[in-house]
Structures are given as C-alpha cells and as structure tokens.
C-alpha atoms as a PDB file:
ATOM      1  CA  UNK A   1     -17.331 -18.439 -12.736  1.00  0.00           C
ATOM      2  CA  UNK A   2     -18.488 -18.240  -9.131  1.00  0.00           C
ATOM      3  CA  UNK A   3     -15.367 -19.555  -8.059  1.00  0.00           C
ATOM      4  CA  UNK A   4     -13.299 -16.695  -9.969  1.00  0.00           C
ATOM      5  CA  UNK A   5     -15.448 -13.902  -8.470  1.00  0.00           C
ATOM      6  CA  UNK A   6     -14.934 -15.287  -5.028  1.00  0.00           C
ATOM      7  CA  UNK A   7     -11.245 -15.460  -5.502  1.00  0.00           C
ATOM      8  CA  UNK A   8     -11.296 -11.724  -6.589  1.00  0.00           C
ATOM      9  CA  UNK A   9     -13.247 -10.634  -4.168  1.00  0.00           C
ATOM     10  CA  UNK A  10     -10.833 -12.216  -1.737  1.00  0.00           C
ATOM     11  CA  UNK A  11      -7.965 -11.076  -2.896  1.00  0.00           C
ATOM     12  CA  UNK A  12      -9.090  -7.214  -3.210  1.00  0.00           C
ATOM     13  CA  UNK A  13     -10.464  -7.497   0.764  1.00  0.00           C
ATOM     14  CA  UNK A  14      -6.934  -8.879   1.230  1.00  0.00           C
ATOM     15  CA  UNK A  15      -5.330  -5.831  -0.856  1.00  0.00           C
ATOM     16  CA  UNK A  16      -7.142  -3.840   0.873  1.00  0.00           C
ATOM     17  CA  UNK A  17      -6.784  -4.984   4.650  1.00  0.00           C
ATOM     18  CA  UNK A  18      -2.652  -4.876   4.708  1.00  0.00           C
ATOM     19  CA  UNK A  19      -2.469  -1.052   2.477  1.00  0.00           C
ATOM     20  CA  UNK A  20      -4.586  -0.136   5.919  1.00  0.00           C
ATOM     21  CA  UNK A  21      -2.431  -1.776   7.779  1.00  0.00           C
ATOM     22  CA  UNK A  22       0.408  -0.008   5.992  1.00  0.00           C
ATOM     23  CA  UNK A  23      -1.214   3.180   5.984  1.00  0.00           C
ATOM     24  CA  UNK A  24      -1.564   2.224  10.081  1.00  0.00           C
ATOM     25  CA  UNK A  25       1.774   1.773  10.271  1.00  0.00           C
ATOM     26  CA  UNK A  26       3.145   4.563   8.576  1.00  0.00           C
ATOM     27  CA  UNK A  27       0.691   7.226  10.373  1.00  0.00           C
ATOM     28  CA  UNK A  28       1.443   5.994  13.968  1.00  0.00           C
ATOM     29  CA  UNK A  29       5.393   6.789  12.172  1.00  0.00           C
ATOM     30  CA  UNK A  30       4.183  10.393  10.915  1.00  0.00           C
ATOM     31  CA  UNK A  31       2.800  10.863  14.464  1.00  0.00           C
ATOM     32  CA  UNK A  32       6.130  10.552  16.495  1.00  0.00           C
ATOM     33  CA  UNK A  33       8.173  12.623  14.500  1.00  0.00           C
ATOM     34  CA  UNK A  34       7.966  16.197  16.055  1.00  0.00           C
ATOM     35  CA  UNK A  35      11.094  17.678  14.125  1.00  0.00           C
ATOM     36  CA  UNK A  36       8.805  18.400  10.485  1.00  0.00           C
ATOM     37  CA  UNK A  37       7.506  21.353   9.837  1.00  0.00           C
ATOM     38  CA  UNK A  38       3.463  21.866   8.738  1.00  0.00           C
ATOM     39  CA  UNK A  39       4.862  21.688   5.013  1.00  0.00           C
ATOM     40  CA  UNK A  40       6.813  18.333   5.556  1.00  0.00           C
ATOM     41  CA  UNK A  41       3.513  17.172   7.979  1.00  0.00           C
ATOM     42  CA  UNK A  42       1.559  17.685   4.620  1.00  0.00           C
ATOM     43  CA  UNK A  43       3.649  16.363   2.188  1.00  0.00           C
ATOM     44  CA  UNK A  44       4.051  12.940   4.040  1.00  0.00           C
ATOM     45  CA  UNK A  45       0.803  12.567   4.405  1.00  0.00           C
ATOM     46  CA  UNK A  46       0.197  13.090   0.972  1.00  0.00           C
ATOM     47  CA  UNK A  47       3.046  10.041   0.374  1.00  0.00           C
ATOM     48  CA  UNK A  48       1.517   8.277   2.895  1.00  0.00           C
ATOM     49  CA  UNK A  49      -2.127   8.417   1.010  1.00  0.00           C
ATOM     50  CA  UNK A  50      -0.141   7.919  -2.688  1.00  0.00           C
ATOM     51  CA  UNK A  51       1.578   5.098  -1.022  1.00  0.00           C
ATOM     52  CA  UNK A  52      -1.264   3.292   0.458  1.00  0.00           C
ATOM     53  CA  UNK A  53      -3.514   3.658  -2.857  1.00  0.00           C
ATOM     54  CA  UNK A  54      -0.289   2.553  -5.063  1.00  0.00           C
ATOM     55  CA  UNK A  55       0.835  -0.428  -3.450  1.00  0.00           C
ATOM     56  CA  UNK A  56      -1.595  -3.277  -4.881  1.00  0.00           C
ATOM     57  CA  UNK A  57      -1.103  -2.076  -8.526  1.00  0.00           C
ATOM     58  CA  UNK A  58       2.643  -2.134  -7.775  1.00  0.00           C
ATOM     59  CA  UNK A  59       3.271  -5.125  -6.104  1.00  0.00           C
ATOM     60  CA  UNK A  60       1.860  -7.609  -8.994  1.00  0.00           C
ATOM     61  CA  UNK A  61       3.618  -6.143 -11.294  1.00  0.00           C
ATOM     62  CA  UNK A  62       7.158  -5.865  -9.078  1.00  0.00           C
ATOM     63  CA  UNK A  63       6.437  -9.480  -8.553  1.00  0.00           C
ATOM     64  CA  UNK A  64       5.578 -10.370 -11.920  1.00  0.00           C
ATOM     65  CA  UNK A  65       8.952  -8.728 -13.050  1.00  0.00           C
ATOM     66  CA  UNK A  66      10.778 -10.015 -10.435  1.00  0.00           C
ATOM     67  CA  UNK A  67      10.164 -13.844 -11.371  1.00  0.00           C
ATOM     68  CA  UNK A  68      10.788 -12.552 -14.752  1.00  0.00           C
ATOM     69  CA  UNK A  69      14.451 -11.897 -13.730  1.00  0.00           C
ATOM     70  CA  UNK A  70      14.568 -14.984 -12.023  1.00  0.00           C
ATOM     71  CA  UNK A  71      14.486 -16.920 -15.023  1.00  0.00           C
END
C-alpha cells in the first residue's frame, strides 16, 4: 500500500508541476499581447486559470479514449 500512495503522490506533484508550467507559459503569452482590451485581459485569464485547473482531469481521460480508438 505504501508503494501505491507514493506513486500517487508522485504523480499529483508531477500534475501539478507542468499545469504551472503551462499556466507559466501561457501568462508570459497573455503578457505580450498589447492589442486586448481590459475585458479580453480578463477573460483570458479566466481561460488561462480554467485551463490550468482542467488539464490533469482531461488528459487521462483524452488518453484513455485515445488508446481506446486505437484499438
């Protein structure tokens, strides 16, 4: 069982590490663009925040139905 929980624990610290990466990423994006106006600044940042909360309950099960298909 220890095993398991180390594994999980792992793998969340890993989930967790690239969606701030992403998030990173996509905010040092956001920054450069000077052509939005303070609504579009908002909203993006609001689909940047959605996007880096979403992503590891998305991605297994994009995967999952992607190997699916693959069959």
């Amino acid at each position: 069982m220890e095993g398991k929980a180390n594994k999980n624990d792992m793998l969340l610290s890993f989930y967790l590490l690239i969606s701030i990466c992403l998030f990173g990423i996509w905010f040092e994006r956001y920054n450069q663009e000077r052509n939005l106006s303070r609504e579009e600044k908002i909203f993006c940042l609001v689909t940047f925040v959605i996007g880096a909360v979403v992503w590891p309950i998305v991605l297994p099960i994009a995967y999952g139905k992607l190997l699916n298909n693959s069959k």
